[in-house]
Protein backbone atom coordinates (compact mmCIF):
# COMPACT_ATOMS: atom_id res chain seq x y z
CA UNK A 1 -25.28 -7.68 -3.34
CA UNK A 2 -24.86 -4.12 -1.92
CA UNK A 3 -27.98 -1.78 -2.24
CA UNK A 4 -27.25 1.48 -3.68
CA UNK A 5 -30.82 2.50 -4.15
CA UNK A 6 -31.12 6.30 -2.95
CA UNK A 7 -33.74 7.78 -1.20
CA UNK A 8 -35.30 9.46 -3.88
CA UNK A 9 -33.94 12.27 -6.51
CA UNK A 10 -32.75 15.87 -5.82
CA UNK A 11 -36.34 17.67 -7.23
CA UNK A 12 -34.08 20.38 -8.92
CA UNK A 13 -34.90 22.66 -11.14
CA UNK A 14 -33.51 22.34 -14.48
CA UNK A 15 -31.23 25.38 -14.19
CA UNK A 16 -30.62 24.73 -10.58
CA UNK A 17 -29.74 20.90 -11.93
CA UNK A 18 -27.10 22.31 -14.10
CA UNK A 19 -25.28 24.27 -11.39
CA UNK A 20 -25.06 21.61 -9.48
CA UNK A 21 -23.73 19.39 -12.19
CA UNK A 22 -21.29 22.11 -13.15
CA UNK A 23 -20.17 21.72 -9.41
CA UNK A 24 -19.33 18.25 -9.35
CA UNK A 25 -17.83 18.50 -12.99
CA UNK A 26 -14.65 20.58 -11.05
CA UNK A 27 -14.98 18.73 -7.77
CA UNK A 28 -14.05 15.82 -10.46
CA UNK A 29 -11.67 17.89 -12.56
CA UNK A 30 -9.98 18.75 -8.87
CA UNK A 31 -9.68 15.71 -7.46
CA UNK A 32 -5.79 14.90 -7.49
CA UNK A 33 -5.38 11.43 -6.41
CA UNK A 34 -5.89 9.44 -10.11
CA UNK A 35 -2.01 8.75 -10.30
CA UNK A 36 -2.33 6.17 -7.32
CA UNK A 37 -5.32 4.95 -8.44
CA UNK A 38 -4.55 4.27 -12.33
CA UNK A 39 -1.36 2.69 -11.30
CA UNK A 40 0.02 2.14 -14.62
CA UNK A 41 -2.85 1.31 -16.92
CA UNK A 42 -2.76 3.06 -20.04
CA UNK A 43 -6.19 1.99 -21.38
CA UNK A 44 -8.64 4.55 -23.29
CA UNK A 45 -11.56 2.68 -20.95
CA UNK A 46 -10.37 1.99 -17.50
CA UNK A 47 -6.94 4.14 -17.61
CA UNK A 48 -4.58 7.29 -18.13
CA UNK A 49 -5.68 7.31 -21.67
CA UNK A 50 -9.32 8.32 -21.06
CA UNK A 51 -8.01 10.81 -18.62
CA UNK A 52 -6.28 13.04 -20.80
CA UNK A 53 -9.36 12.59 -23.16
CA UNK A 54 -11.50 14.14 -19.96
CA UNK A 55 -9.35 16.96 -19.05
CA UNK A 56 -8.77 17.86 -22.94
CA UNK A 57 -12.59 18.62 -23.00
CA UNK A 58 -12.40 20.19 -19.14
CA UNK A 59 -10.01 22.62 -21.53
CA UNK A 60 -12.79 22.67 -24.20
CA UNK A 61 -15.23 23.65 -21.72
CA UNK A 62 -13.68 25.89 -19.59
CA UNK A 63 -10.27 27.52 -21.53
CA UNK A 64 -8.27 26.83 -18.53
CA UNK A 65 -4.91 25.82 -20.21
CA UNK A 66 -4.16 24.19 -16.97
CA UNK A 67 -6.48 21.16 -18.06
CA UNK A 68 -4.90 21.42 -21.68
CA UNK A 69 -1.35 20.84 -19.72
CA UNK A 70 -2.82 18.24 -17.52
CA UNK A 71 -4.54 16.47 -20.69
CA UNK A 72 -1.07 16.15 -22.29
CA UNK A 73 0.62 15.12 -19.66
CA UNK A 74 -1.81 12.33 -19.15
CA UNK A 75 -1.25 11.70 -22.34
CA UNK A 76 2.50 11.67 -22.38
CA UNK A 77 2.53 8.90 -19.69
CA UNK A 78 0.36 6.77 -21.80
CA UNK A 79 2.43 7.00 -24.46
CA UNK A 80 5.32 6.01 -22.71
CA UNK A 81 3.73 2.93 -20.69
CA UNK A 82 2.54 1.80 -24.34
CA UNK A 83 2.95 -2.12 -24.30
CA UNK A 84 3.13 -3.08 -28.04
CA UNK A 85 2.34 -6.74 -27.39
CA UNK A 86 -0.81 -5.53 -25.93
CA UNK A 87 -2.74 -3.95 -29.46
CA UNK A 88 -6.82 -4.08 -28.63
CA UNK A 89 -8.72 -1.34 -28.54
CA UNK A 90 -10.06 -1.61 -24.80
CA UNK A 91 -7.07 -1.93 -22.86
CA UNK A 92 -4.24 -1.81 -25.03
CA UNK A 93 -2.29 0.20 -27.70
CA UNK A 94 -4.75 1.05 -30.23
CA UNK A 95 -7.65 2.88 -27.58
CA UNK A 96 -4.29 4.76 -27.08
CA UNK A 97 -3.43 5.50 -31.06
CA UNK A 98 -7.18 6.14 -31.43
CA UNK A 99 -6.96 9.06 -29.00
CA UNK A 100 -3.31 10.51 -30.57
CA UNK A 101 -5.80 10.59 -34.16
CA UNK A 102 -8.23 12.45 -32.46
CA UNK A 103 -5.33 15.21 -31.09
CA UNK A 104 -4.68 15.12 -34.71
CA UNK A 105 -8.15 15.37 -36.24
CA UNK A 106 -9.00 18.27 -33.22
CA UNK A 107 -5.21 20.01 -33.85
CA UNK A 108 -4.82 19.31 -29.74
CA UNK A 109 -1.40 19.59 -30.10
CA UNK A 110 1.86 20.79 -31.98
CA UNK A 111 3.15 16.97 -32.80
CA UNK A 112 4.10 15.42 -35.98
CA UNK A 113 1.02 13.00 -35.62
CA UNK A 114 1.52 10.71 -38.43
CA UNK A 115 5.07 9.74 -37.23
CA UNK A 116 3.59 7.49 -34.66
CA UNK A 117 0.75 6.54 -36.26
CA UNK A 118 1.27 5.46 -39.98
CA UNK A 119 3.93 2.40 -38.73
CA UNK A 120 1.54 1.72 -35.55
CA UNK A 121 -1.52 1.12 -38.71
CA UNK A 122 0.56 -0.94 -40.07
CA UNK A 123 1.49 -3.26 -36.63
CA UNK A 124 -2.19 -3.55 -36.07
CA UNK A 125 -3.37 -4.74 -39.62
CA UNK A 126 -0.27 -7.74 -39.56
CA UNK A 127 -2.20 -8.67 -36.55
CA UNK A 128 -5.98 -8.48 -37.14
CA UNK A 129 -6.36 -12.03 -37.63
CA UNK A 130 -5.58 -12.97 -34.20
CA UNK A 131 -9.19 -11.45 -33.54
CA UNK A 132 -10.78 -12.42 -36.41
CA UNK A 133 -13.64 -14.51 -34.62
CA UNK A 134 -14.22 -11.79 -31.91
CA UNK A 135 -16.23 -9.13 -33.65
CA UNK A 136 -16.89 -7.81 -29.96
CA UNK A 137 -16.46 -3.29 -30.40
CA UNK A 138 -15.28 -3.38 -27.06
CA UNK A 139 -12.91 -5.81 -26.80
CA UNK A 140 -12.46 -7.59 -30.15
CA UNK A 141 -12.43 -6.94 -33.67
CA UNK A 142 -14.23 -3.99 -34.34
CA UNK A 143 -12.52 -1.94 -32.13
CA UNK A 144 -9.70 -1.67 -34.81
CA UNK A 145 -12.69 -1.17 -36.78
CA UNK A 146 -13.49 1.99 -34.14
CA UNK A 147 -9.53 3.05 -35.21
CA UNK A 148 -9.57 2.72 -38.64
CA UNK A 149 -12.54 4.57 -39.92
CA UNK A 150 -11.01 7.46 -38.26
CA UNK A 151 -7.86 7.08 -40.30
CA UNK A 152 -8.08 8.28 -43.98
CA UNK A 153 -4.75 5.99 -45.17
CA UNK A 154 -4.58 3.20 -47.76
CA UNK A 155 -3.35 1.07 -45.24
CA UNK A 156 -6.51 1.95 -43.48
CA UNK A 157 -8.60 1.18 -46.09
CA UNK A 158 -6.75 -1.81 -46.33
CA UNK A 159 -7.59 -3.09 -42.75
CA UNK A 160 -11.33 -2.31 -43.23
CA UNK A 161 -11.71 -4.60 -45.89
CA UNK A 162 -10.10 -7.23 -44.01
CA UNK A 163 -12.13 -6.53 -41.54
CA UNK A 164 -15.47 -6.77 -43.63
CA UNK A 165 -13.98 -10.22 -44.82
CA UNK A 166 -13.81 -11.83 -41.58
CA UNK A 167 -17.17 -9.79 -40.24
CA UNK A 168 -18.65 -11.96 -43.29
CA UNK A 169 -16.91 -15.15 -42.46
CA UNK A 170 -18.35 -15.63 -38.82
CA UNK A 171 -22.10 -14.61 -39.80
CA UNK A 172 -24.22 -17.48 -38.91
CA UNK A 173 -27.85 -17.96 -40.90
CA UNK A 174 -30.85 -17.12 -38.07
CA UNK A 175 -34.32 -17.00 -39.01
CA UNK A 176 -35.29 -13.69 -40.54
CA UNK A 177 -31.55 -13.03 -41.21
CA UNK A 178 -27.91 -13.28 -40.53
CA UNK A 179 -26.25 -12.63 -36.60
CA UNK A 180 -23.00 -12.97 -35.12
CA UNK A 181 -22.85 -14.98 -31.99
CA UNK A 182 -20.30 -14.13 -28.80
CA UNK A 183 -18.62 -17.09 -27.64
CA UNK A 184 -17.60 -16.51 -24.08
CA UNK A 185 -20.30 -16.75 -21.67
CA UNK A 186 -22.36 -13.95 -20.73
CA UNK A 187 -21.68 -13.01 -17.36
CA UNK A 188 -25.73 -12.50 -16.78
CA UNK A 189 -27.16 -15.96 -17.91
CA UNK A 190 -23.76 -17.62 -18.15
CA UNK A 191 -25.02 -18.89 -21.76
CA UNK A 192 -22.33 -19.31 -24.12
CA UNK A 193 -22.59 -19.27 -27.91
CA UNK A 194 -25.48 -16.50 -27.33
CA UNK A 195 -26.49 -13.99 -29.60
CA UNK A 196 -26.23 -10.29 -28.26
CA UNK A 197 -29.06 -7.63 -28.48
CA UNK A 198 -26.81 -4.87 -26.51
CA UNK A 199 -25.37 -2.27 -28.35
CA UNK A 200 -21.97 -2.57 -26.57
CA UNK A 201 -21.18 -6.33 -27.62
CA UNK A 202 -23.68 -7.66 -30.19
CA UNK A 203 -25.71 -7.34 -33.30
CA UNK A 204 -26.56 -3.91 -33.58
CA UNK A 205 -22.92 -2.72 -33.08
CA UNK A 206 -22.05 -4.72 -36.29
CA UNK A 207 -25.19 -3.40 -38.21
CA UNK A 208 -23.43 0.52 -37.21
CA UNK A 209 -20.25 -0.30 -38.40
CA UNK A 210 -21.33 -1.75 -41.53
CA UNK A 211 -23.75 1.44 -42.19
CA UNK A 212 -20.17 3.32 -41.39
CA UNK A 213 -18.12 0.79 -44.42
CA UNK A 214 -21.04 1.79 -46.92
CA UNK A 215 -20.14 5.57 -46.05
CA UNK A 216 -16.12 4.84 -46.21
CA UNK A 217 -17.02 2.97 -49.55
CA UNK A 218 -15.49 -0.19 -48.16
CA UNK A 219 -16.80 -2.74 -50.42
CA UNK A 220 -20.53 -0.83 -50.39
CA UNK A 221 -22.14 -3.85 -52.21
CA UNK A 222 -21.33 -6.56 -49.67
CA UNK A 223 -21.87 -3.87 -46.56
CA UNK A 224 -25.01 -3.08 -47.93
CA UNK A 225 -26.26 -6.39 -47.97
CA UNK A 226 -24.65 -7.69 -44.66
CA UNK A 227 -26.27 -4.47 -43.12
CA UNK A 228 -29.84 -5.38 -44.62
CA UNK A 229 -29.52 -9.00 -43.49
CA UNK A 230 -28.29 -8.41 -40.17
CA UNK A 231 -30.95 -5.67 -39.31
CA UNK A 232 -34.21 -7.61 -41.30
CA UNK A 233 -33.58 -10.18 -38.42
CA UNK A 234 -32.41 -7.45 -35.48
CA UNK A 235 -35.86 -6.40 -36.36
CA UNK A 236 -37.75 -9.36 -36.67
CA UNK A 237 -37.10 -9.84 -33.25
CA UNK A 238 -39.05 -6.25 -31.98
CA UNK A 239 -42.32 -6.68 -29.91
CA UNK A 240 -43.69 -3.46 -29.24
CA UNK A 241 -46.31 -4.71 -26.96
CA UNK A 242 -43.30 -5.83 -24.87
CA UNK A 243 -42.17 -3.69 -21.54
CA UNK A 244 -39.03 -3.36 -23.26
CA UNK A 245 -38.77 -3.65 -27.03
CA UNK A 246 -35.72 -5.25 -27.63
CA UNK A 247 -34.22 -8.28 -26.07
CA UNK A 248 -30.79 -8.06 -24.55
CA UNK A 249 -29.86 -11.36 -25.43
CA UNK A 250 -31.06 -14.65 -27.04
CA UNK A 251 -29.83 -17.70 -24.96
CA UNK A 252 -28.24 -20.78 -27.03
CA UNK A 253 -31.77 -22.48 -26.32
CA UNK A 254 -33.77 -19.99 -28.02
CA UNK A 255 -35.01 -18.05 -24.57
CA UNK A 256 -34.83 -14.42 -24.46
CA UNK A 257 -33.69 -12.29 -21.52
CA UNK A 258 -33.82 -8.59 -21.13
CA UNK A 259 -31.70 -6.89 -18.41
CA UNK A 260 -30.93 -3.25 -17.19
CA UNK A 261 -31.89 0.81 -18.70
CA UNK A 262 -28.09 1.33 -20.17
CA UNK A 263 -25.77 1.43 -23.13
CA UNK A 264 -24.13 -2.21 -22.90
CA UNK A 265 -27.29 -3.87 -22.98
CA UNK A 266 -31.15 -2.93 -23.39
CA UNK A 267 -33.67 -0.84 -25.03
CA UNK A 268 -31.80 2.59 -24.22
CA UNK A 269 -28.44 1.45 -26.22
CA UNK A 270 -30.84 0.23 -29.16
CA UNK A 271 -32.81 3.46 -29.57
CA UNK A 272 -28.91 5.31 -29.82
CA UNK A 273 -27.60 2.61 -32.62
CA UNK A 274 -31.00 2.83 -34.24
CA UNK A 275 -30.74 6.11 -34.43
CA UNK A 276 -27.54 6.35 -35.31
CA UNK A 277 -28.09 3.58 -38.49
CA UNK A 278 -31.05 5.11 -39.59
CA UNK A 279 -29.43 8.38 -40.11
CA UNK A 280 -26.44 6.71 -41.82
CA UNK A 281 -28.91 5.01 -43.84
CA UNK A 282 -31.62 8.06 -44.46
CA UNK A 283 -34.16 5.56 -43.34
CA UNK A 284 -36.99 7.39 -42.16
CA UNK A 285 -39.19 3.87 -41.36
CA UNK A 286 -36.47 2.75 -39.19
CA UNK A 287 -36.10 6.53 -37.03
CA UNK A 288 -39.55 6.21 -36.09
CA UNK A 289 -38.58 2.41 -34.47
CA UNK A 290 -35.66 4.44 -33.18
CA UNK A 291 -38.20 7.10 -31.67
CA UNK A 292 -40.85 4.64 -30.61
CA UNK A 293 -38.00 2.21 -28.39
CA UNK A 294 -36.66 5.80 -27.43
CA UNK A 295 -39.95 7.42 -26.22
CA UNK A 296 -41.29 3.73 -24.25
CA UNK A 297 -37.83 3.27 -22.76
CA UNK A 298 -38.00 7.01 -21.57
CA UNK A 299 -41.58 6.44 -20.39
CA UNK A 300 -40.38 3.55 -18.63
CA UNK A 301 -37.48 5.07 -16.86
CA UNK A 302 -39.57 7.72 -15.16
CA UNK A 303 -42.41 5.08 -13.66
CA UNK A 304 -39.11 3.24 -12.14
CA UNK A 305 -39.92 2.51 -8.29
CA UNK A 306 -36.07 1.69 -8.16
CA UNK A 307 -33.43 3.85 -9.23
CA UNK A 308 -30.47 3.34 -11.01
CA UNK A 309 -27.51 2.06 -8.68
CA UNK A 310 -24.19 3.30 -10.70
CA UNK A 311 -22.89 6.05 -11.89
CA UNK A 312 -20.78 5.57 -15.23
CA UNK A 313 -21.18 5.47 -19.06
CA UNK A 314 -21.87 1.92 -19.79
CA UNK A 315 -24.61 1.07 -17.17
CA UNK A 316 -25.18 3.79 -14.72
CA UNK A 317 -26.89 7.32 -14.43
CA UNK A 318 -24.49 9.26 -16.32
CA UNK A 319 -25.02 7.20 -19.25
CA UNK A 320 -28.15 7.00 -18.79
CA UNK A 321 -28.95 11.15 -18.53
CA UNK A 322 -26.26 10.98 -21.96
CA UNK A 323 -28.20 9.04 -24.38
CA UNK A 324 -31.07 10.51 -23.07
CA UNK A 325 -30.15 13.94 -24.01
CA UNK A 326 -28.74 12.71 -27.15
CA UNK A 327 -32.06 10.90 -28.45
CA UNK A 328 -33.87 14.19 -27.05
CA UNK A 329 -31.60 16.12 -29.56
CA UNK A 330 -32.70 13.75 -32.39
CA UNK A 331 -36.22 13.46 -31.99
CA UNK A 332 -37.64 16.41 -30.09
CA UNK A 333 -39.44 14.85 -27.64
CA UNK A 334 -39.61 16.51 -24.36
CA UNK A 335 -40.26 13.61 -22.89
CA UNK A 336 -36.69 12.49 -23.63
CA UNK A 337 -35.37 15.21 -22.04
CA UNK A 338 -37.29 14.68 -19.08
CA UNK A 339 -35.75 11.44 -19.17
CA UNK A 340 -32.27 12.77 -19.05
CA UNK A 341 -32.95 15.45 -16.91
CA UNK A 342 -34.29 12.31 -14.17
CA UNK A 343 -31.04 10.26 -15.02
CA UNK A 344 -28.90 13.52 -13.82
CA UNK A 345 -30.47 13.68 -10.97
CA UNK A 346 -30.27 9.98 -9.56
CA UNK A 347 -26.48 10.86 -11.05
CA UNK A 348 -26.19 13.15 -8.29
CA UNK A 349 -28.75 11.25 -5.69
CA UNK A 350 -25.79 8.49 -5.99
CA UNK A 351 -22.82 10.75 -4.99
CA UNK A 352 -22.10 10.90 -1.10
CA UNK A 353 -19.17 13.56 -0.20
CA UNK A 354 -15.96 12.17 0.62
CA UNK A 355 -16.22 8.85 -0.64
CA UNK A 356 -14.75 7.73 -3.77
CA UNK A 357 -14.06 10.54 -5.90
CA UNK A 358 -15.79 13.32 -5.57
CA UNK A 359 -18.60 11.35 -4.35
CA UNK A 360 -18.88 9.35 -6.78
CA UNK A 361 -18.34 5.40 -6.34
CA UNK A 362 -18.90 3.09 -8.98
CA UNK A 363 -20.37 -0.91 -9.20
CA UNK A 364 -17.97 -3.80 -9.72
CA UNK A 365 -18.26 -7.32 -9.11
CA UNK A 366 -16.56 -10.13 -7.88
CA UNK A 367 -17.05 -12.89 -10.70
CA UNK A 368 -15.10 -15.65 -7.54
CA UNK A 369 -17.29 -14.34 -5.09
CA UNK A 370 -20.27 -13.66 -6.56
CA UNK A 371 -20.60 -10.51 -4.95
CA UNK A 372 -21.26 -6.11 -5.95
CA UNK A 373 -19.48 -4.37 -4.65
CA UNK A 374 -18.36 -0.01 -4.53
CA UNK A 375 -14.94 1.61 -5.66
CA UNK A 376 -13.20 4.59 -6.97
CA UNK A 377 -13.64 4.43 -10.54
CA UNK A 378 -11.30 7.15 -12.29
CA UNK A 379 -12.09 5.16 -15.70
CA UNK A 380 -14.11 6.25 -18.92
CA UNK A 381 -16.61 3.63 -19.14
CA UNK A 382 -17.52 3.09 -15.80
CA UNK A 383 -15.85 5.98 -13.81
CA UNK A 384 -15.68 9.59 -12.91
CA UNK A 385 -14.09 10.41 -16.58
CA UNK A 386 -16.83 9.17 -18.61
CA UNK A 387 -18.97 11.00 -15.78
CA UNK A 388 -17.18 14.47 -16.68
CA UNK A 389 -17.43 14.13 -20.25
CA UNK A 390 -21.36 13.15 -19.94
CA UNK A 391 -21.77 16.47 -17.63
CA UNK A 392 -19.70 18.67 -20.13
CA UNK A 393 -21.77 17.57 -23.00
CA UNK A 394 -25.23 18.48 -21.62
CA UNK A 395 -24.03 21.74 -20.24
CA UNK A 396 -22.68 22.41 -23.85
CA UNK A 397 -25.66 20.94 -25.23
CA UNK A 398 -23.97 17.97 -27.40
CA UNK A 399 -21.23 20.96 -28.33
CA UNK A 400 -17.54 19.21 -28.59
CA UNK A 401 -19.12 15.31 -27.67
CA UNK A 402 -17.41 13.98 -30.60
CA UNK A 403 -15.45 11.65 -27.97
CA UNK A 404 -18.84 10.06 -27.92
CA UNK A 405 -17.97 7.65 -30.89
CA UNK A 406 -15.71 5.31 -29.01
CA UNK A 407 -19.30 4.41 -27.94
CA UNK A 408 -20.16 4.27 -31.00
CA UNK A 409 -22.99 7.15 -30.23
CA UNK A 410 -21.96 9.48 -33.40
């Protein structure tokens, strides 16, 4: 495995910190290889898609209607590589139709929206059964889910409540409550039939979007009590006297593991869904377990003798500094933004001029192999977009981060 570990952090100041973020924000927003790189791959996460999402808020940010131009064109080339075999959220058409709603919802654009997307609704809820027993937000299920709420149609009102039927039809009984368990094996542990902690792929992710169907008034009764099942046992599982809170995962034996400071899995993603339910429930017992995870995973994060080796949204620094700044926004605790503040500057520890882009390389690994290793990531998730749209929203202070619920972090 390749060691990333820097030498230490930058010791900036906080406004000194900001310039320099603002600095690699346009040596990003500059860098004009990303055609060869995203070689035909439209998706929101990994592809063209998220790029036009990135330089739409580089337009936000800045005014420069050269990054609005740029955005649409980006655009305009995912819409034209669309694959309509190829529907999921992640990589396929509907990460793609998600982003043309937000154009609409944000009035990006002079298009007539709904041409495109009232038949596309309609492709997507003849085929939601093909997913039915992959809830999975990322890749599965309730990434139409992710679409739909943000659609105010019958037919997407429709597709909700199928959703909620077959979110209710692959529950399985736990002690303390209900769960849904992933069936492919978890590339950490390898366990299959495993029941996810992480925010990204598990549990949680299923209590927000339930909290969401109560809001949306999709079948309130049976969200409600899905939702209270589902987090009695998310909770029943909390040990506060525990380095981390949380567990990321609970093997098919019964064992519990607990992995990495990040979104997809750990303590750091739980305090942002917790958060984010107990606001959509106006549960004030369950913000302070929000706070409490928050403030210990913060604490822990700064006593860290190793630093964070990435640099993207799902398990790397600029994540990291992200949901920091977010759950310093929420609860008021400076020590959350110290914790953010720390994450930006491993962010920027991590970036080496010309390598990668703009510095920045990110982790992937080689599954055959069994090996990390470094590459130029121009990708949301894991790559220098998501890294530009982390950078933009703490130099706005959260202003315009509405992207931020295709992570389900809003």
């Amino acid at each position: 495995m390749m060691n990333r570990t820097p030498t230490g952090t930058t010791g900036l100041n906080e406004a000194h910190l900001k310039d320099a973020l603002q600095k690699a924000l346009f040596e990003i927003a500059a860098y004009d290889r990303y055609d060869k790189i995203l070689n035909r791959n439209v998706s929101i996460f990994t592809g063209i898609t998220g790029m036009s999402l990135l330089y739409y808020h580089l337009y936000l940010h800045t005014g420069n209607k050269d990054y609005y131009e740029k955005s649409l064109s980006y655009f305009e080339q995912s819409f034209n590589l669309l694959n309509p075999q190829k529907v999921n959220f992640s990589f396929g058409a509907t990460g793609v139709m998600w982003l043309l709603n937000y154009f609409k919802q944000h009035r990006a654009f002079d298009l007539d929206f709904e041409e495109y997307l009232a038949p596309f609704d309609e492709v997507v809820f003849n085929r939601l059964e093909e997913f039915s027993d992959d809830i999975d937000p990322i890749h599965g299920l309730l990434g139409f889910a992710n679409y739909f709420l943000e659609r105010d149609t019958p037919c997407a009102e429709k597709a909700l409540h199928k959703i909620l039927t077959f979110i209710d039809q692959c529950k399985t009984q736990e002690k303390g409550g209900i769960a849904w368990r992933n069936n492919t094996p978890d590339p950490e542990t390898g366990s299959a039939y495993h029941i996810n902690f992480g925010y990204a792929h598990g549990v949680l992710s299923v209590i927000y979007f339930l909290c969401r169907f109560i809001h949306k008034k999709i079948n309130p009764t049976k969200s409600a009590r899905l939702c209270r099942q589902a987090l009695d046992y998310f909770l029943s599982h909390r040990d506060p006297a525990h380095i981390t809170h949380f567990p990321s995962l609970i093997d098919e034996t019964g064992r519990k593991h607990s992995y990495r400071i990040a979104y997809c899995y750990g303590d750091l993603g739980v305090a942002c869904g917790l958060t984010n339910i107990g606001r959509l429930l106006n549960d004030r017992p369950l913000l302070q377990i929000a706070r409490s995870t928050a403030l210990n995973i913060a604490a822990f994060s700064l006593k860290m003798k190793e630093n964070i080796n990435d640099v993207g949204l799902c398990h790397g620094a600029g994540g990291n500094g992200y949901m920091f700044f977010q759950l310093y926004r929420h609860h008021k605790s400076e020590i959350l933004k110290a914790a953010a503040l720390n994450q930006y500057e491993r962010l920027l520890a991590l970036k080496k001029q010309e390598s990668g882009i703009a510095g920045f390389m990110a982790m992937d690994y080689d599954a055959a192999q069994n090996i990390s290793f470094l590459k130029a990531d121009p990708g949301f998730l894991t790559g220098t977009a998501g890294i530009g749209l982390s950078i933009m929203s703490f130099l706005d202070r959260g202003k315009n981060s509405s992207w931020d619920k295709l992570l389900l972090l809003s």
